[in-house]
N, C-alpha and C. Protein backbone atom coordinates (compact mmCIF):
# COMPACT_ATOMS: atom_id res chain seq x y z
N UNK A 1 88.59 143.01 75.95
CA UNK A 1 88.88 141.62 76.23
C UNK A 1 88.38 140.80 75.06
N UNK A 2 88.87 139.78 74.65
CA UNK A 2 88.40 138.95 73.49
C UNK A 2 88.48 137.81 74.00
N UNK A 3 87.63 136.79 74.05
CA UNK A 3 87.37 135.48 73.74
C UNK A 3 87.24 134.68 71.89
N UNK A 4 87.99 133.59 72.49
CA UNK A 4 88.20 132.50 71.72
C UNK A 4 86.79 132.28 71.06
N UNK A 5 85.54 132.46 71.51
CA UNK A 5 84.65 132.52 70.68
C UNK A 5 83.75 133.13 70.50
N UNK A 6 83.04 133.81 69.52
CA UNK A 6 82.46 134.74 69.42
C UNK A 6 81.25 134.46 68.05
N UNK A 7 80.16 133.91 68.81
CA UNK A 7 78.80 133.83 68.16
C UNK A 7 78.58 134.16 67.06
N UNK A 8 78.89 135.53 66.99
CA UNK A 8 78.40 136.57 65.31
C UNK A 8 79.56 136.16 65.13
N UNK A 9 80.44 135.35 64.58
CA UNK A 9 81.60 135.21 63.49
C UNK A 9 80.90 134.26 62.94
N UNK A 10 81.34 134.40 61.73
CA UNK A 10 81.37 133.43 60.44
C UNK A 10 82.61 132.35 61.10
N UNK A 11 83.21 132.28 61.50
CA UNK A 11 84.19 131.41 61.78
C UNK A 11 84.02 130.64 62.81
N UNK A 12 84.77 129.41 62.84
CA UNK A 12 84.59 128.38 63.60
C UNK A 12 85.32 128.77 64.88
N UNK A 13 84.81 128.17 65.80
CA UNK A 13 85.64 128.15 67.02
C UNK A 13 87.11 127.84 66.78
N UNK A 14 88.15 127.96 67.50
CA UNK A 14 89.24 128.27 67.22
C UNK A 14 89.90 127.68 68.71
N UNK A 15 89.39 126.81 69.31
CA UNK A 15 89.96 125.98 70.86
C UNK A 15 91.33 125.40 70.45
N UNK A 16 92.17 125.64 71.75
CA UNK A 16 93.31 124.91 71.62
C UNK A 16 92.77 123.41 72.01
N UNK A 17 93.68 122.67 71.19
CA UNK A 17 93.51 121.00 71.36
C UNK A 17 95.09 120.70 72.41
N UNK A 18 94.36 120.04 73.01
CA UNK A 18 94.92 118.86 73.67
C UNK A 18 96.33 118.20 73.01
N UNK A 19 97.27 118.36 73.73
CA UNK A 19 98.52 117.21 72.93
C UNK A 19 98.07 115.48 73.18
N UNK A 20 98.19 115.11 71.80
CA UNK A 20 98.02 114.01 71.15
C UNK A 20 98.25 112.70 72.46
N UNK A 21 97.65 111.77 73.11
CA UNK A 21 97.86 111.03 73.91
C UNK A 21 98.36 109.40 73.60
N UNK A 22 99.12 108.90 74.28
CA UNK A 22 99.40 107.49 73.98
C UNK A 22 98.13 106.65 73.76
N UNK A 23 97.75 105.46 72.85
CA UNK A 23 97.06 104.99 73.29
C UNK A 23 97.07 103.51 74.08
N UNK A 24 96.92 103.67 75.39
CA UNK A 24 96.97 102.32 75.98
C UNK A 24 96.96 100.96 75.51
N UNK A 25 97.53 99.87 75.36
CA UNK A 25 97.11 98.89 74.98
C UNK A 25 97.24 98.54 73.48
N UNK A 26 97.79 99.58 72.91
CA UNK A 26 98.27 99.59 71.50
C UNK A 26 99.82 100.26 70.91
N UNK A 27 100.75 99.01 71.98
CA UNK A 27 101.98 99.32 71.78
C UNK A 27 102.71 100.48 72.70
N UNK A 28 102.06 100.97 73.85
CA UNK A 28 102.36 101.78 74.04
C UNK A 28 103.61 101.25 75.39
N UNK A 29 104.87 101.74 75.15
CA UNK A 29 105.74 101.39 76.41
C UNK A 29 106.22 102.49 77.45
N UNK A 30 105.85 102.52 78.80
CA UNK A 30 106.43 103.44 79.38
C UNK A 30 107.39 103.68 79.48
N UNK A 31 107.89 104.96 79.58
CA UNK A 31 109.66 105.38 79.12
C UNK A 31 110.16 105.59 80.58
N UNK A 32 109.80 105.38 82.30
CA UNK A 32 110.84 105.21 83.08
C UNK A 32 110.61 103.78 83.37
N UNK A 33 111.55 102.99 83.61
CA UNK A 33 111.44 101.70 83.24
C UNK A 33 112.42 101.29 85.01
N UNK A 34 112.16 102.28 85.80
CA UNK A 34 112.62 101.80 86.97
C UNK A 34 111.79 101.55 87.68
N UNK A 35 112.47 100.39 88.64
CA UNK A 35 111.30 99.60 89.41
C UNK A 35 111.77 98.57 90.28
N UNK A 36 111.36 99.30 91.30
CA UNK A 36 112.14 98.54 92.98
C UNK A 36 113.88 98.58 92.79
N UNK A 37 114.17 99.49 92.49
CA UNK A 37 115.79 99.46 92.43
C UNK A 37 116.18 98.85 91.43
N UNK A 38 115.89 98.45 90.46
CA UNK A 38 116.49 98.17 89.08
C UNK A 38 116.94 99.30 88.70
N UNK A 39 117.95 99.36 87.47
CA UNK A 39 117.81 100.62 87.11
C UNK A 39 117.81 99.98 85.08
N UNK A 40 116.91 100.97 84.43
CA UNK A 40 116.67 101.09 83.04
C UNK A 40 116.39 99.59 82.62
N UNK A 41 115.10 99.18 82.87
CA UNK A 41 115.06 97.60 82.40
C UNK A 41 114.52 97.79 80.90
N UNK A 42 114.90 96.56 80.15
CA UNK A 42 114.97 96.89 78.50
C UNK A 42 113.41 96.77 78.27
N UNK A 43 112.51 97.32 77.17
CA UNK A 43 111.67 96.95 77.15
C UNK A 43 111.16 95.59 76.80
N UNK A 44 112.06 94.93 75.92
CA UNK A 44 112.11 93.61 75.52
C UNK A 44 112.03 92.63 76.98
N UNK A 45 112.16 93.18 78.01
CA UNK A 45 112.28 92.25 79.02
C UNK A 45 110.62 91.61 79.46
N UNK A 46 110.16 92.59 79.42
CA UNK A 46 108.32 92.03 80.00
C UNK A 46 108.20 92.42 81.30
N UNK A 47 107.06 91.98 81.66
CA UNK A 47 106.98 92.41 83.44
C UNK A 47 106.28 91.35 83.65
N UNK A 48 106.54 90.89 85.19
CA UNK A 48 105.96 89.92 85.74
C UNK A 48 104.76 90.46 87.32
N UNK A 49 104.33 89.23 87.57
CA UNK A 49 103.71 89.25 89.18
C UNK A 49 104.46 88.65 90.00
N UNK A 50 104.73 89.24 91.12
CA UNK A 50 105.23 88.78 92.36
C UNK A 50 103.96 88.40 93.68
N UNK A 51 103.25 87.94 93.60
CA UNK A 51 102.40 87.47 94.30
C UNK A 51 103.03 86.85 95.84
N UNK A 52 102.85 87.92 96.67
CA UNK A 52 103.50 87.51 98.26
C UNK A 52 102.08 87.03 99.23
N UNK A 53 101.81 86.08 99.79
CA UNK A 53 100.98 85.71 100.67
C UNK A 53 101.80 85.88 102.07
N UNK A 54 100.91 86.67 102.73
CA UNK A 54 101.67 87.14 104.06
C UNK A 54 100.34 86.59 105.37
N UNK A 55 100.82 85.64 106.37
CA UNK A 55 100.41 85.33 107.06
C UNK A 55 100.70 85.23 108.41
N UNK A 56 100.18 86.42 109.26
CA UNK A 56 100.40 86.64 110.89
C UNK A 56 100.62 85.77 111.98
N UNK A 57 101.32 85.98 112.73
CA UNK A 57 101.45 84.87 113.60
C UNK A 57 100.53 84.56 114.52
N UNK A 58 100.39 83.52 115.38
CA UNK A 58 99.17 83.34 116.02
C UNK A 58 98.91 84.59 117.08
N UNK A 59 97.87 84.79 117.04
CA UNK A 59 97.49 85.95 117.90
C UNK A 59 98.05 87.12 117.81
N UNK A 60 98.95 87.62 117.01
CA UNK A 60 99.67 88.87 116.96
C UNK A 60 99.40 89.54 115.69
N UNK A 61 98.16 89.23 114.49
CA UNK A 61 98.42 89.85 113.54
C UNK A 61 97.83 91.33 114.10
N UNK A 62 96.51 91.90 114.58
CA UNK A 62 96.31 93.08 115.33
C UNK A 62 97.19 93.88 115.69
N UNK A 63 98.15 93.74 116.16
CA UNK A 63 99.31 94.69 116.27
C UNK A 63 99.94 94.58 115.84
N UNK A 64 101.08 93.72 114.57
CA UNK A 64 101.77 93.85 114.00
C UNK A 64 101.43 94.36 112.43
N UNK A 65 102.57 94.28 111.73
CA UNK A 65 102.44 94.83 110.11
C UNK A 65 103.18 94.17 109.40
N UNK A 66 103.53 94.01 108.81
CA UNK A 66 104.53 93.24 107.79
C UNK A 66 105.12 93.81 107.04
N UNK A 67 106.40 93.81 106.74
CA UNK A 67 107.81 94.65 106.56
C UNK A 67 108.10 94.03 104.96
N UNK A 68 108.09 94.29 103.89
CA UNK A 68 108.31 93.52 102.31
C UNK A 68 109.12 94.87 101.83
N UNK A 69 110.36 93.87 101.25
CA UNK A 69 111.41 94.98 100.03
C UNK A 69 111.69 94.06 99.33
N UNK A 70 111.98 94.66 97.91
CA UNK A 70 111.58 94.24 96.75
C UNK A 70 113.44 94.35 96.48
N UNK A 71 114.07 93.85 96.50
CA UNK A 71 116.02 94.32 95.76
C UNK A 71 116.08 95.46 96.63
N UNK A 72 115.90 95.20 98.10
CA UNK A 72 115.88 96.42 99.40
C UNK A 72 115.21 97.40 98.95
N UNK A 73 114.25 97.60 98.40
CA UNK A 73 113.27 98.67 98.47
C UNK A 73 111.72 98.28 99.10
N UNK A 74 111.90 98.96 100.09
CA UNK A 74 110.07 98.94 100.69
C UNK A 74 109.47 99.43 100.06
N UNK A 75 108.31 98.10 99.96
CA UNK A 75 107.09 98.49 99.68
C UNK A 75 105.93 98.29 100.66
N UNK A 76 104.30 98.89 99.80
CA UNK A 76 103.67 98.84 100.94
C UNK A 76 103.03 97.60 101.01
N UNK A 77 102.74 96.56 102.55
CA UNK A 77 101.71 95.16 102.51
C UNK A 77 101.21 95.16 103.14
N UNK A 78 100.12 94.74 103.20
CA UNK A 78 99.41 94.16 103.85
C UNK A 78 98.99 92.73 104.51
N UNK A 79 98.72 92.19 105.89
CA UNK A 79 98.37 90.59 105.73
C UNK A 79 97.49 90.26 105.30
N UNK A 80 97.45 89.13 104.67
CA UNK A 80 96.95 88.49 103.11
C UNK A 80 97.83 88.62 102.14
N UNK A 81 97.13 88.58 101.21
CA UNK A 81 97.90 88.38 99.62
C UNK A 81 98.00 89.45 99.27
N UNK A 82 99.08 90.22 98.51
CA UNK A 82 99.56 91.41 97.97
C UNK A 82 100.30 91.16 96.49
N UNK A 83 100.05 91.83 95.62
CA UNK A 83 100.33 91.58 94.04
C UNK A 83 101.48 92.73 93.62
N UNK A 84 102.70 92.52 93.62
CA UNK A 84 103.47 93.58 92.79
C UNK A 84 103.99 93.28 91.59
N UNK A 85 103.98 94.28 91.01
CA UNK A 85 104.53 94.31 89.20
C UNK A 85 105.57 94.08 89.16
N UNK A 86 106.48 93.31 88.75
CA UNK A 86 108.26 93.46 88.65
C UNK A 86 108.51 93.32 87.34
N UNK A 87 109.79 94.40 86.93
CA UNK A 87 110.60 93.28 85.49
C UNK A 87 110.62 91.83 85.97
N UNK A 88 110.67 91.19 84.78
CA UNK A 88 111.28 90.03 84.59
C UNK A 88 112.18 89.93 85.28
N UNK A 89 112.89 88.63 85.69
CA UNK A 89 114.24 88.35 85.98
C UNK A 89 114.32 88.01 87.64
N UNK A 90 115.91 88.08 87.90
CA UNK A 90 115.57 87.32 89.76
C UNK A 90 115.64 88.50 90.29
N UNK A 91 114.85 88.13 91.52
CA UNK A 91 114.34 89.60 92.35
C UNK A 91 114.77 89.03 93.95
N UNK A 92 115.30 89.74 94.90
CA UNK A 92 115.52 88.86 96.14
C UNK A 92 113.98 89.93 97.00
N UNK A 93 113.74 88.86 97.31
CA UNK A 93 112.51 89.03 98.21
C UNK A 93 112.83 89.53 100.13
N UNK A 94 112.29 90.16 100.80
CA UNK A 94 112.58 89.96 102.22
C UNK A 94 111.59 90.47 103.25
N UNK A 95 111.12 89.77 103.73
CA UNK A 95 109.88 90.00 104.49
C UNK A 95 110.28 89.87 105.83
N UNK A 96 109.56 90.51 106.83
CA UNK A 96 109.69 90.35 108.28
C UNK A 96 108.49 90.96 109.06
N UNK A 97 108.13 90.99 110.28
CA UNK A 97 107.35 91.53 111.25
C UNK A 97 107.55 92.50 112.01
N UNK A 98 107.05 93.74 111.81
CA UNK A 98 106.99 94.69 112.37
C UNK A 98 106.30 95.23 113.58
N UNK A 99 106.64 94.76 114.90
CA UNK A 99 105.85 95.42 116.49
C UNK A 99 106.82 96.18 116.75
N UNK A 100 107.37 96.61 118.06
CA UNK A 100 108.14 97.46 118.79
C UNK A 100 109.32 97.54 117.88
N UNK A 101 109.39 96.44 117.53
CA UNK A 101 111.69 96.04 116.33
C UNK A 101 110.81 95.08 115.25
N UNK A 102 112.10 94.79 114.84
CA UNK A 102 111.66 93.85 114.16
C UNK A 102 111.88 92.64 113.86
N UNK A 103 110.77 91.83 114.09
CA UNK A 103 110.92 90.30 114.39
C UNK A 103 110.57 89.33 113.15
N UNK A 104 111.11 87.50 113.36
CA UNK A 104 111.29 86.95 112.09
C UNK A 104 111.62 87.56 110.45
N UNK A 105 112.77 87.63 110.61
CA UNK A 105 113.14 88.32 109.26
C UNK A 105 113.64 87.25 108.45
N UNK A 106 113.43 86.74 107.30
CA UNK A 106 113.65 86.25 106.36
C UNK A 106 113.89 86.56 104.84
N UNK A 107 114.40 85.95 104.16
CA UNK A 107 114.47 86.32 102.58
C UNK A 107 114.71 85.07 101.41
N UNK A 108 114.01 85.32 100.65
CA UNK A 108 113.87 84.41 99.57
C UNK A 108 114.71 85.16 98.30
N UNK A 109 115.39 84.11 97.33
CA UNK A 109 115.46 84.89 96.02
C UNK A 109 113.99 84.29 94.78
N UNK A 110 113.63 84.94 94.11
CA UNK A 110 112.64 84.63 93.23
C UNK A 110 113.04 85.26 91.43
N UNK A 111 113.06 84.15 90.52
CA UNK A 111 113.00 84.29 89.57
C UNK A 111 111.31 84.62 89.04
N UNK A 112 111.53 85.33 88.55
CA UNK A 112 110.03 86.20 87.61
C UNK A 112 109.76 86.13 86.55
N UNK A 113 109.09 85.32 85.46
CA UNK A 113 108.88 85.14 84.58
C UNK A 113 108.18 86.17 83.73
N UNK A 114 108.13 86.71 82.34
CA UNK A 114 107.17 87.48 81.90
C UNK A 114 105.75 86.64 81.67
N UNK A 115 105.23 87.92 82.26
CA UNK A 115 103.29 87.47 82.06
C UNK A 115 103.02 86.37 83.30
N UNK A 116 103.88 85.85 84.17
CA UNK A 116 103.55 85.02 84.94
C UNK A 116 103.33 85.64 86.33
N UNK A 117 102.69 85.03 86.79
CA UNK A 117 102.77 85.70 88.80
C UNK A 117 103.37 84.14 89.32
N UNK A 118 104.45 84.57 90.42
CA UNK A 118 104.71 84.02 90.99
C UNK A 118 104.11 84.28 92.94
N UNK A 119 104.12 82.99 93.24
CA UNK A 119 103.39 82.98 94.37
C UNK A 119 104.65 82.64 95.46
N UNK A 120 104.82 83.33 96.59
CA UNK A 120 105.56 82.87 97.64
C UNK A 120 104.95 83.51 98.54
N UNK A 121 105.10 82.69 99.39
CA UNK A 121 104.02 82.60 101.34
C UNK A 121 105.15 82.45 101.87
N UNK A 122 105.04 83.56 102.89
CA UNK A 122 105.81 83.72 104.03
C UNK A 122 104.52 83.42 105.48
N UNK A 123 105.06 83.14 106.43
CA UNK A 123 104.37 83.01 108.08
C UNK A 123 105.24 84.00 108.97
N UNK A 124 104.69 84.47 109.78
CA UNK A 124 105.54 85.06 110.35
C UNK A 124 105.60 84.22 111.74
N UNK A 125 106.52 84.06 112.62
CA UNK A 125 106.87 83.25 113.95
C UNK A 125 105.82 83.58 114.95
N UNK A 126 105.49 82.32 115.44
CA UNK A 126 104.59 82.57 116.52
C UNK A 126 105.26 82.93 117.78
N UNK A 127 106.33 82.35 118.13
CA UNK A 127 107.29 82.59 119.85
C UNK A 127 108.03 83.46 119.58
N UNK A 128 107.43 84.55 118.73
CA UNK A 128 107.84 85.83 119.09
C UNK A 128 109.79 85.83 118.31
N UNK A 129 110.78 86.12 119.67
CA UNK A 129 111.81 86.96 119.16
C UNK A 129 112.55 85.62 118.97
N UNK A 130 112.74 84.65 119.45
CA UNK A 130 113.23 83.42 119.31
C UNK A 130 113.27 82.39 117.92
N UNK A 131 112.51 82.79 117.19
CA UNK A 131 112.44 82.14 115.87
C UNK A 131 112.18 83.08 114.56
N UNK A 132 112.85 82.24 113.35
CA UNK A 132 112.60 83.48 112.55
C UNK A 132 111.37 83.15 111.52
N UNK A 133 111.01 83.85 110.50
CA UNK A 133 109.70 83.68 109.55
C UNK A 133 110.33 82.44 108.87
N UNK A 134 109.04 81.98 108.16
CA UNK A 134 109.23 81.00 107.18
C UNK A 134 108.68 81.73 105.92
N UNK A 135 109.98 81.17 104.76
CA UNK A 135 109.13 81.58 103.80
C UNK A 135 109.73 80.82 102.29
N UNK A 136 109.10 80.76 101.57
CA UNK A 136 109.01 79.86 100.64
C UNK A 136 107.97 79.75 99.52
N UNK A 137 108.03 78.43 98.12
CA UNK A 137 106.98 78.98 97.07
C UNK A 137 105.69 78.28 97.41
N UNK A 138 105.42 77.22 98.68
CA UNK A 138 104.51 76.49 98.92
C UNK A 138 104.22 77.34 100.65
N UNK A 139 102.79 77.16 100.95
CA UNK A 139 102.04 77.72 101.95
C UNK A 139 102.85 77.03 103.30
N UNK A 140 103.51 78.29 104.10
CA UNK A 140 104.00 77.51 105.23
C UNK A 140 103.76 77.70 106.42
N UNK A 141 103.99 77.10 107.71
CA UNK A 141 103.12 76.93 108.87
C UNK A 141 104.30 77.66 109.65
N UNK A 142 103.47 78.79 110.55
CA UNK A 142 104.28 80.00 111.48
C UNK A 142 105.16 78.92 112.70
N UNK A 143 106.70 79.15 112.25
CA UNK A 143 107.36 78.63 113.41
C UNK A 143 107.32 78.97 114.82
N UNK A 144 107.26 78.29 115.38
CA UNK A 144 107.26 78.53 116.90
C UNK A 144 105.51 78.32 117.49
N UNK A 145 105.09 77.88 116.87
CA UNK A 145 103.40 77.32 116.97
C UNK A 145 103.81 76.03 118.02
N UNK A 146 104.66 75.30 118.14
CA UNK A 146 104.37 74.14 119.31
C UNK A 146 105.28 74.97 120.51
N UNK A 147 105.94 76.17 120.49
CA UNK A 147 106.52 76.60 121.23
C UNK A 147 105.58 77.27 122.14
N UNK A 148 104.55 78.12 121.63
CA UNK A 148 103.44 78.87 121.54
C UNK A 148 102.38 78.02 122.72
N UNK A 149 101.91 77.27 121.92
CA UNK A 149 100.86 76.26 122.42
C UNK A 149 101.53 75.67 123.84
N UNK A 150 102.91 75.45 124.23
CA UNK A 150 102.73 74.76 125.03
C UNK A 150 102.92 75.72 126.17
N UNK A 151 103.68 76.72 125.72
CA UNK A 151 103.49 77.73 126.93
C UNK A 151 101.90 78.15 127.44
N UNK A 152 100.87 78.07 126.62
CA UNK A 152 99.60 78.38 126.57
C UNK A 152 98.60 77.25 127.67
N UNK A 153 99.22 75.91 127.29
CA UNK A 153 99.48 75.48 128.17
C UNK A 153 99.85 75.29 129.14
N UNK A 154 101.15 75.74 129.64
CA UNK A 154 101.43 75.98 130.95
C UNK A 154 100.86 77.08 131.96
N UNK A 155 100.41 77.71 130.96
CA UNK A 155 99.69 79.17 131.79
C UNK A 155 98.22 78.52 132.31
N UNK A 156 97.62 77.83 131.27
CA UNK A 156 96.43 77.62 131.51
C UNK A 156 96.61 76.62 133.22
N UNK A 157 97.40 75.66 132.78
CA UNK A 157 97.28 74.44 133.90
C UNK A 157 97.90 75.66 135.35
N UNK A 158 98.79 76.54 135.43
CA UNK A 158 99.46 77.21 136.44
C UNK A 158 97.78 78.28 137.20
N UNK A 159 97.01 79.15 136.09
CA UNK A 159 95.34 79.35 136.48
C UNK A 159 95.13 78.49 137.01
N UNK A 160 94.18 76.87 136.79
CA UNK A 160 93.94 76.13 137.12
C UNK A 160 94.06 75.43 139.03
N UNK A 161 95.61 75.41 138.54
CA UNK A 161 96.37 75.35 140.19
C UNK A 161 96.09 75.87 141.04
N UNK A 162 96.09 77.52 140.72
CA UNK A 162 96.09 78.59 141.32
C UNK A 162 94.38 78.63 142.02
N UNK A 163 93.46 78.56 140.92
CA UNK A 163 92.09 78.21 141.25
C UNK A 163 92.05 77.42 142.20
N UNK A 164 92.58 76.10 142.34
CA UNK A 164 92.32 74.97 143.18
C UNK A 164 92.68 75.12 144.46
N UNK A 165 93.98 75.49 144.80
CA UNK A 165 94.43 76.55 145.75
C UNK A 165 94.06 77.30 146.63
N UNK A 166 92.73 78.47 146.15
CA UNK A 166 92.31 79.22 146.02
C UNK A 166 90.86 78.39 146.92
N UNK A 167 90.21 77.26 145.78
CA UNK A 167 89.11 76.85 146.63
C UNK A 167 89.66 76.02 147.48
N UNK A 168 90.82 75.41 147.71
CA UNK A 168 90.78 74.57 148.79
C UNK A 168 91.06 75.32 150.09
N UNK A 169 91.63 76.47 150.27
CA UNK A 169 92.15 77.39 151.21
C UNK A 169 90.70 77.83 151.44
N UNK A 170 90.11 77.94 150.92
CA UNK A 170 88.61 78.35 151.33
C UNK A 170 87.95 77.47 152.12
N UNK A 171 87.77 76.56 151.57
CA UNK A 171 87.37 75.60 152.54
C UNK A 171 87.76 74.76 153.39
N UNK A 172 89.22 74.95 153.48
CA UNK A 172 89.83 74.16 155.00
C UNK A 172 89.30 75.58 155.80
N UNK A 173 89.22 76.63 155.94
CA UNK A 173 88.61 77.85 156.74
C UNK A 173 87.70 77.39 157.25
């Protein structure tokens, strides 16, 4: 058996090297240049941020998830803020809510600047299957929030009733 190195030689070690590596940050461009369903973007184009702010509807973010494709390709999000890389150029956005189906579905188109992040906030609907998401480049408020509240309301005052009901039947006894 022989090894690559051997002590009593006059000669130097003799290791295979490593193939030569890019170096990061000094010109270096990656050669598949696909991304969210583009296909072959030029390198001259740049890459941008797509900055999505994703915000749950009242009381339902715990069980739901949030549904984001990029030019119909899913990706993965989270609620809160989520950062994806895109080429340059317009990208159609589409977000929705994911429980049992899927609820408030919406879509934005977004132009992408190089080196820039763009910011768009979506809400997802509070009254559930009846309304759809909001979404847009300024922070927006989950539709169906006075729909929400007043049913919350009605439940509460219908308890209430029910309580009163409850003690007055008691005490006409």
């Amino acid at each position: 058996m022989s090894y690559p190195y051997n002590p009593n030689s006059a000669q130097s070690p003799t290791w295979a090297q490593p193939p030569s590596q890019p170096t990061y940050g000094s010109g270096y461009e990656p050669t598949d240049r696909t991304l969210y369903g583009q296909s072959q973007v030029p390198a001259t184009q740049g890459f941008a941020q797509l900055r999505v702010h994703l915000k749950p509807g009242l009381w339902s973010g715990w069980s739901t998830r949030p549904n984001v494709r990029i030019n119909g390709v899913p990706v993965v999000a989270t609620w809160g803020t989520n950062t994806f890389p895109v080429p340059a150029g317009r990208h159609y956005l589409q977000v929705s809510t994911q429980y049992l189906f899927e609820m408030g579905p919406t879509a934005i188109e977004v132009d992408a600047r190089p080196g820039i992040a763009t910011d768009v906030y979506y809400a997802a609907p509070s009254g559930g299957l009846m309304f759809p998401g909001s979404i847009g480049f300024t922070p927006q408020t989950n539709p169906g929030m006075v729909f929400q509240i007043i049913m919350m309301g009605i439940s509460v005052a219908l308890l209430l009733f029910a309580f009163v009901v409850l003690l007055l039947g008691v005490a006409l006894v």
